[in-house]
C-alpha atoms as a PDB file:
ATOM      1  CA  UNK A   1     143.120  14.584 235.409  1.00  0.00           C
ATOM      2  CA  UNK A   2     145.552  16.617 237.727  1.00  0.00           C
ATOM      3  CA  UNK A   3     146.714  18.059 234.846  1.00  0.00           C
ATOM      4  CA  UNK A   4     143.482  19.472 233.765  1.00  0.00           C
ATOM      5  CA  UNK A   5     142.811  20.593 237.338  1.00  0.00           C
ATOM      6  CA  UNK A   6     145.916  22.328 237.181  1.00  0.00           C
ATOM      7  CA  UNK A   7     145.588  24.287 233.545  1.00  0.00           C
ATOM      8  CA  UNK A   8     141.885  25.342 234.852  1.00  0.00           C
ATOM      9  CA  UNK A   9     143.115  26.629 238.318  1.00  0.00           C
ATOM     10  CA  UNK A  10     145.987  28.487 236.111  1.00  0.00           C
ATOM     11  CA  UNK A  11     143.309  29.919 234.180  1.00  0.00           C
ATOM     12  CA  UNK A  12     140.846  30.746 237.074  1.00  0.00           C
ATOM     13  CA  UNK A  13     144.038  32.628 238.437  1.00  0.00           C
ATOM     14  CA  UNK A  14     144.842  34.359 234.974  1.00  0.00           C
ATOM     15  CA  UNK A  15     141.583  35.455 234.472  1.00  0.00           C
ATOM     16  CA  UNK A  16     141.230  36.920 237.596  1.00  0.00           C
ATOM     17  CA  UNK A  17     143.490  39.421 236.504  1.00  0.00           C
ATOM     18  CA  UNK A  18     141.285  40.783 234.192  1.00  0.00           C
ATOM     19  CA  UNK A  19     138.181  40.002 235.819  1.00  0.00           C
ATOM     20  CA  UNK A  20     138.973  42.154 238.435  1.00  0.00           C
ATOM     21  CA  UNK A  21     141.064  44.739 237.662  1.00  0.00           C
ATOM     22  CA  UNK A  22     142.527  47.140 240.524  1.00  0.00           C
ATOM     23  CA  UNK A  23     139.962  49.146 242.404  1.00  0.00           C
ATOM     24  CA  UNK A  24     141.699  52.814 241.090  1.00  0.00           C
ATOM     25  CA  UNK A  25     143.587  53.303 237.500  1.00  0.00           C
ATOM     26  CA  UNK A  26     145.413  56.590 237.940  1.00  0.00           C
ATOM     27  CA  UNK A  27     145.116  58.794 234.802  1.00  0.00           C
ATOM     28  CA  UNK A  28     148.810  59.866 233.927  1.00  0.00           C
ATOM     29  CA  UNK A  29     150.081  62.439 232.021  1.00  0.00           C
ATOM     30  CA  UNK A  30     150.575  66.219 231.647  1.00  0.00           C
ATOM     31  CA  UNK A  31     147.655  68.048 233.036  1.00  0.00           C
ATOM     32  CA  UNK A  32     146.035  68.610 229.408  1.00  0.00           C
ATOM     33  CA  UNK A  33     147.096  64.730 228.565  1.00  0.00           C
ATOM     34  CA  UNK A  34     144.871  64.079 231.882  1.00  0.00           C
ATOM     35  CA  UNK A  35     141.687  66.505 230.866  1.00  0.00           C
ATOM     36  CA  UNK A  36     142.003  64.468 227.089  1.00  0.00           C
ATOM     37  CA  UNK A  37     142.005  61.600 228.667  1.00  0.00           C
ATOM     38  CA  UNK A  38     139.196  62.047 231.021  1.00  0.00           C
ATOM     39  CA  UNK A  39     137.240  63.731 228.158  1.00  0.00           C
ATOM     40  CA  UNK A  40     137.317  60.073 226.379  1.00  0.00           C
ATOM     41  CA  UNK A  41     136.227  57.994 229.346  1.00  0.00           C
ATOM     42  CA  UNK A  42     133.765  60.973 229.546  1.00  0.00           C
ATOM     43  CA  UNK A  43     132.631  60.408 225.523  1.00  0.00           C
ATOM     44  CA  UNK A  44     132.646  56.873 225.942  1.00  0.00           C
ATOM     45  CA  UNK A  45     130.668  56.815 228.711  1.00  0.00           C
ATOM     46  CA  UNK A  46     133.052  55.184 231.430  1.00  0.00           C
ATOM     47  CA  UNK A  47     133.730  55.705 235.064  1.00  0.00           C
ATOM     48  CA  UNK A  48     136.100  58.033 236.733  1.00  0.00           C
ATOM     49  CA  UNK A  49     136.981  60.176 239.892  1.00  0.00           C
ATOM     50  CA  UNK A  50     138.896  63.367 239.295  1.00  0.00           C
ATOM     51  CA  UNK A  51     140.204  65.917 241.754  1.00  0.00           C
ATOM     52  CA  UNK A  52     141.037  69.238 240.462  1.00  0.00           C
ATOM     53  CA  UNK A  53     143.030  71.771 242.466  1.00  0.00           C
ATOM     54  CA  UNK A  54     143.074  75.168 241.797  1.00  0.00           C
ATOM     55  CA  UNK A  55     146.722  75.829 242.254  1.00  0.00           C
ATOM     56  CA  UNK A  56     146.150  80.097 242.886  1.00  0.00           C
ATOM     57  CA  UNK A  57     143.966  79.935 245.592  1.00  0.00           C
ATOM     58  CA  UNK A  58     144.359  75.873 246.923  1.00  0.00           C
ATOM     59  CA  UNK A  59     140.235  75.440 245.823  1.00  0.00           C
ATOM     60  CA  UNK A  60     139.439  71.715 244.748  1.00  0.00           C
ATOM     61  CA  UNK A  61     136.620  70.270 242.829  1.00  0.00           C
ATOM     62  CA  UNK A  62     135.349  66.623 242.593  1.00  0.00           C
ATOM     63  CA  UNK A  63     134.250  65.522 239.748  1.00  0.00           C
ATOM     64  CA  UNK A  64     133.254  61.523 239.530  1.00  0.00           C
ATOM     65  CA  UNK A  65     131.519  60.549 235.984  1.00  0.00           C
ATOM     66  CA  UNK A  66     129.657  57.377 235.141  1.00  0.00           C
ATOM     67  CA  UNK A  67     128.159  57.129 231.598  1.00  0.00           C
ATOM     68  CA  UNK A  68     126.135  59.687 231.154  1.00  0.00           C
ATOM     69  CA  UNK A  69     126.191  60.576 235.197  1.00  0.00           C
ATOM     70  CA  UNK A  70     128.398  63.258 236.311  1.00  0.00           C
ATOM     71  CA  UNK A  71     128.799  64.462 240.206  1.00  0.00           C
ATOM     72  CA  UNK A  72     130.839  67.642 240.893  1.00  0.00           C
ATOM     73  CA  UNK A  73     131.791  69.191 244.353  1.00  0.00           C
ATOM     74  CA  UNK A  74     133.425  72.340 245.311  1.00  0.00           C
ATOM     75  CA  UNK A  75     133.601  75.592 246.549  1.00  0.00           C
ATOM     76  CA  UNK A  76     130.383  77.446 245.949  1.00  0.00           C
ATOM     77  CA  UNK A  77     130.101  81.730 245.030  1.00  0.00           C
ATOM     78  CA  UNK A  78     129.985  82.457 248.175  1.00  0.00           C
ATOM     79  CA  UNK A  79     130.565  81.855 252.014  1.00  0.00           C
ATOM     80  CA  UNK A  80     133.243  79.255 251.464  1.00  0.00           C
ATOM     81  CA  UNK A  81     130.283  76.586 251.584  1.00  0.00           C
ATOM     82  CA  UNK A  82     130.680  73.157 249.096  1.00  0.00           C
ATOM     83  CA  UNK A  83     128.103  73.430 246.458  1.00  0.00           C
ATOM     84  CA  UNK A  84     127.298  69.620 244.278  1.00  0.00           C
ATOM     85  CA  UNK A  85     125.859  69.593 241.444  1.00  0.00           C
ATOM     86  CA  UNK A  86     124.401  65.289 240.312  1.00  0.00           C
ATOM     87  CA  UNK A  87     123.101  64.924 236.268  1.00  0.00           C
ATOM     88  CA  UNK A  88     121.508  61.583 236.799  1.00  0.00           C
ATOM     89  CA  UNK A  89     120.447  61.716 233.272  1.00  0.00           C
ATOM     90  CA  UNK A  90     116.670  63.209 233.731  1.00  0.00           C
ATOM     91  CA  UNK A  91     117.321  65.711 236.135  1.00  0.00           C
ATOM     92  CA  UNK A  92     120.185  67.987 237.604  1.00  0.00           C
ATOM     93  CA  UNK A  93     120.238  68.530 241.197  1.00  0.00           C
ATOM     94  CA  UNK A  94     122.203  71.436 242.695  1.00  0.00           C
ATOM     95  CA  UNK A  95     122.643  72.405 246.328  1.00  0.00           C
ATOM     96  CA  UNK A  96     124.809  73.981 249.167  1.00  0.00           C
ATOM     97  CA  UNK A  97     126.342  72.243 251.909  1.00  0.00           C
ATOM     98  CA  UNK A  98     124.052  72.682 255.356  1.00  0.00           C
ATOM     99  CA  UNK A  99     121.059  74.144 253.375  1.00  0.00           C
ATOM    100  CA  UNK A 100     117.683  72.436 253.756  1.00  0.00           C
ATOM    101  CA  UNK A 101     116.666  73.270 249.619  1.00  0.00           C
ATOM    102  CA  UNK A 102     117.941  72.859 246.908  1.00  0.00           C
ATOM    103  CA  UNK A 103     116.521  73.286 242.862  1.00  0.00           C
ATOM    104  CA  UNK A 104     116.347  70.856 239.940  1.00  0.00           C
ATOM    105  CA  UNK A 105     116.020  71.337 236.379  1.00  0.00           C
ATOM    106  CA  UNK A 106     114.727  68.029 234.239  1.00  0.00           C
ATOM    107  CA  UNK A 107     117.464  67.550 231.383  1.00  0.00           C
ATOM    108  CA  UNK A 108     116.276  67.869 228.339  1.00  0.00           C
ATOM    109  CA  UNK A 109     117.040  64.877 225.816  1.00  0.00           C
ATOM    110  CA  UNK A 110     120.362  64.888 224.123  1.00  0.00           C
ATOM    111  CA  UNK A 111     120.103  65.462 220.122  1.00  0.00           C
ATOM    112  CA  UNK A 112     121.725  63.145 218.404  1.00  0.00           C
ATOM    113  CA  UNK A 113     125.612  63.347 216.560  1.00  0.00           C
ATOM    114  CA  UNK A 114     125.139  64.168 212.815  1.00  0.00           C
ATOM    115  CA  UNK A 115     127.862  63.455 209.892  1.00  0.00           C
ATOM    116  CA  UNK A 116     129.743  66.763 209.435  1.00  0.00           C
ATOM    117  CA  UNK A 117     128.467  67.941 206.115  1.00  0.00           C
ATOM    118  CA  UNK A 118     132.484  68.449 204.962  1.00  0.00           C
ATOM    119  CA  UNK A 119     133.133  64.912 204.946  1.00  0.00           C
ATOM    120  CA  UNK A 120     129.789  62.807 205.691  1.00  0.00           C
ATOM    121  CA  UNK A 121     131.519  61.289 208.620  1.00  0.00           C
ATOM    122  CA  UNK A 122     131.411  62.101 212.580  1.00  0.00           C
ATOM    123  CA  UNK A 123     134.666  63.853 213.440  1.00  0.00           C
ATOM    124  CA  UNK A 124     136.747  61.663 216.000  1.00  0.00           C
ATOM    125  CA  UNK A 125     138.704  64.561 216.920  1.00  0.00           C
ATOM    126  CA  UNK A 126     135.575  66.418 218.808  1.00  0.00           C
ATOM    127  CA  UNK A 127     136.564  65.270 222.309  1.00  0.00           C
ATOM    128  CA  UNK A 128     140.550  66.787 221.250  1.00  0.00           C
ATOM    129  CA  UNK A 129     139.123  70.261 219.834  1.00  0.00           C
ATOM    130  CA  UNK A 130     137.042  70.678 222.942  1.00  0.00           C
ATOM    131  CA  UNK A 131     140.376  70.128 225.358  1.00  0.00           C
ATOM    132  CA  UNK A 132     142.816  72.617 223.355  1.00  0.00           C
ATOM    133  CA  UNK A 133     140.862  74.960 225.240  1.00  0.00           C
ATOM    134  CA  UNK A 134     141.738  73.520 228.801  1.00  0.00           C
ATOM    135  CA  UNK A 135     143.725  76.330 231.153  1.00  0.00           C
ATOM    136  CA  UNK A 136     147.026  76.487 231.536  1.00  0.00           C
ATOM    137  CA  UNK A 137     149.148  73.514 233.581  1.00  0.00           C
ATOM    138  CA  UNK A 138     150.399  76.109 236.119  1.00  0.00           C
ATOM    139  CA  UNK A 139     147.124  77.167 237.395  1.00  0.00           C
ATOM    140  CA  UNK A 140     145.480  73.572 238.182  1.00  0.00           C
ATOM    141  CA  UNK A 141     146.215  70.097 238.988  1.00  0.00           C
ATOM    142  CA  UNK A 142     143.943  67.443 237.812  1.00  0.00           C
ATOM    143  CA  UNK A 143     144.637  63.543 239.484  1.00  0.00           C
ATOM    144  CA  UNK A 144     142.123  61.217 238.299  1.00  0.00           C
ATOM    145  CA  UNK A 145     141.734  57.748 238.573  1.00  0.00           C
ATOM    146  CA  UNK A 146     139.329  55.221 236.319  1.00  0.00           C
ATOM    147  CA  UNK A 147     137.531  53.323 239.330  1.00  0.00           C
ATOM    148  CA  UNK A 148     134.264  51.629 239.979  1.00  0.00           C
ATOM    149  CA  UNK A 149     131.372  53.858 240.798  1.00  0.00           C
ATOM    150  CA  UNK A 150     128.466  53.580 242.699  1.00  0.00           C
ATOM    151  CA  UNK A 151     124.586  54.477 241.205  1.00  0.00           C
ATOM    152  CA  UNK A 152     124.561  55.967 244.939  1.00  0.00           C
ATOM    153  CA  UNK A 153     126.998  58.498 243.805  1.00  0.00           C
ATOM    154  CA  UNK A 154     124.214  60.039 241.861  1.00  0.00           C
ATOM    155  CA  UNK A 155     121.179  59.844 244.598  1.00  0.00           C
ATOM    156  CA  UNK A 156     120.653  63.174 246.182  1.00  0.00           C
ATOM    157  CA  UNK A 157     120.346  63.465 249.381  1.00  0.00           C
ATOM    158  CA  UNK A 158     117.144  62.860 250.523  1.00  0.00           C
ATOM    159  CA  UNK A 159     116.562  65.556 253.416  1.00  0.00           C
ATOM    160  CA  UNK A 160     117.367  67.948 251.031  1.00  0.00           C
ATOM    161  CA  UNK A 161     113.934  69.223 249.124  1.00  0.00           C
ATOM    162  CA  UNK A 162     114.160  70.444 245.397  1.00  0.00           C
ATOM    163  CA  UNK A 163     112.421  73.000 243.210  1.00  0.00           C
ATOM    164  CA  UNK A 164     112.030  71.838 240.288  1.00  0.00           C
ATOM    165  CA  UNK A 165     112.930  74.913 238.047  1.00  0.00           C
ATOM    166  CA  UNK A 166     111.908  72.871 235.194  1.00  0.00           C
ATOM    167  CA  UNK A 167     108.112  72.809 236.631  1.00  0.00           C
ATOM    168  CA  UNK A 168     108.079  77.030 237.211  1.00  0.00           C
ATOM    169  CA  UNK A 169     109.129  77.932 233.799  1.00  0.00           C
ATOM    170  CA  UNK A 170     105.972  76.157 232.132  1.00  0.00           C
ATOM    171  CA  UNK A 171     104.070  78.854 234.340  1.00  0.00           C
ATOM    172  CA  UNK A 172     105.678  82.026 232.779  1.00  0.00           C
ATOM    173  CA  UNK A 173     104.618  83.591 229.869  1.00  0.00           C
ATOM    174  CA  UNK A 174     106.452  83.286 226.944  1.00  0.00           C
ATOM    175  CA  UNK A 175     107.285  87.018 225.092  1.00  0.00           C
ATOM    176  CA  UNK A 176     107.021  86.265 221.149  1.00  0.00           C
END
């Protein structure tokens, strides 16, 4: 009997390593390595916080993903405000630090991945081909980490009020 107690508390214990894994994973690597990598938790819809620094002018920008969710904050075009951007998944949310108003667009449904018609099959290499084109290490520094993330993450703020841009287009006429 206390040798059954003793294999299950050994395997409570070893479990428990898995079962809760560390609260951050740092993403290692060269700076492309990093984007690759984060473009895979991205495709595979995982959960991740990256900082990028723009190493010219010292500008950062968030960016914390969750599935299909994706936050970004940073410097906005103008007036050194932070500008955030949320994609819950039905609509995108974008507004400026301090300001009262802000505009959303709903998303429009994501079409589905079709078989290349060169080989019938869905190319694995998509998320690589899409970060050969990511800028030059000298110029930014990107330290993610894979960590838990919040559905609160993705809740705009709620004294901030949204046009929906969505809504004003189906007003306009359309030129054919």
């Amino acid at each position: 009997m206390k040798n059954l107690l003793l294999v299950i508390a050994a395997a409570l214990i070893l479990s428990g390593c898995t079962l809760f894994p560390s609260a951050s994973t740092p993403i290692t690597g060269t700076e492309e390595q990093k984007a690759e990598k984060l473009a895979q938790i991205i495709a595979r819809g995982g959960q991740a916080d990256c900082q990028i620094t723009n190493l010219t002018d010292n500008t950062s920008t968030q960016i914390i993903v969750s599935g299909k969710k994706m936050k970004v904050v940073g410097s906005d075009f103008g007036e050194g405000k932070t500008g955030t951007m949320i994609n819950d998944t039905v609509y995108s949310y974008i507004w400026t630090e301090g300001e009262k108003t802000g505009i959303k667009t709903k998303l429009e449904p994501e079409e589905a991945i079709t078989p290349s018609e060169e080989n019938g099959e869905i190319e694995e290499n998509a998320v690589d081909s899409k970060v050969s084109t990511y800028e030059d290490e000298t110029k930014y520094k990107m330290d993610c980490s894979q960590r838990s993330v919040s559905d609160s993450e993705f809740t705009p703020p709620a004294d901030v009020v949204f046009t929906d841009l969505s809504e004003m287009m189906k007003g306009l006429p359309v030129n054919q």
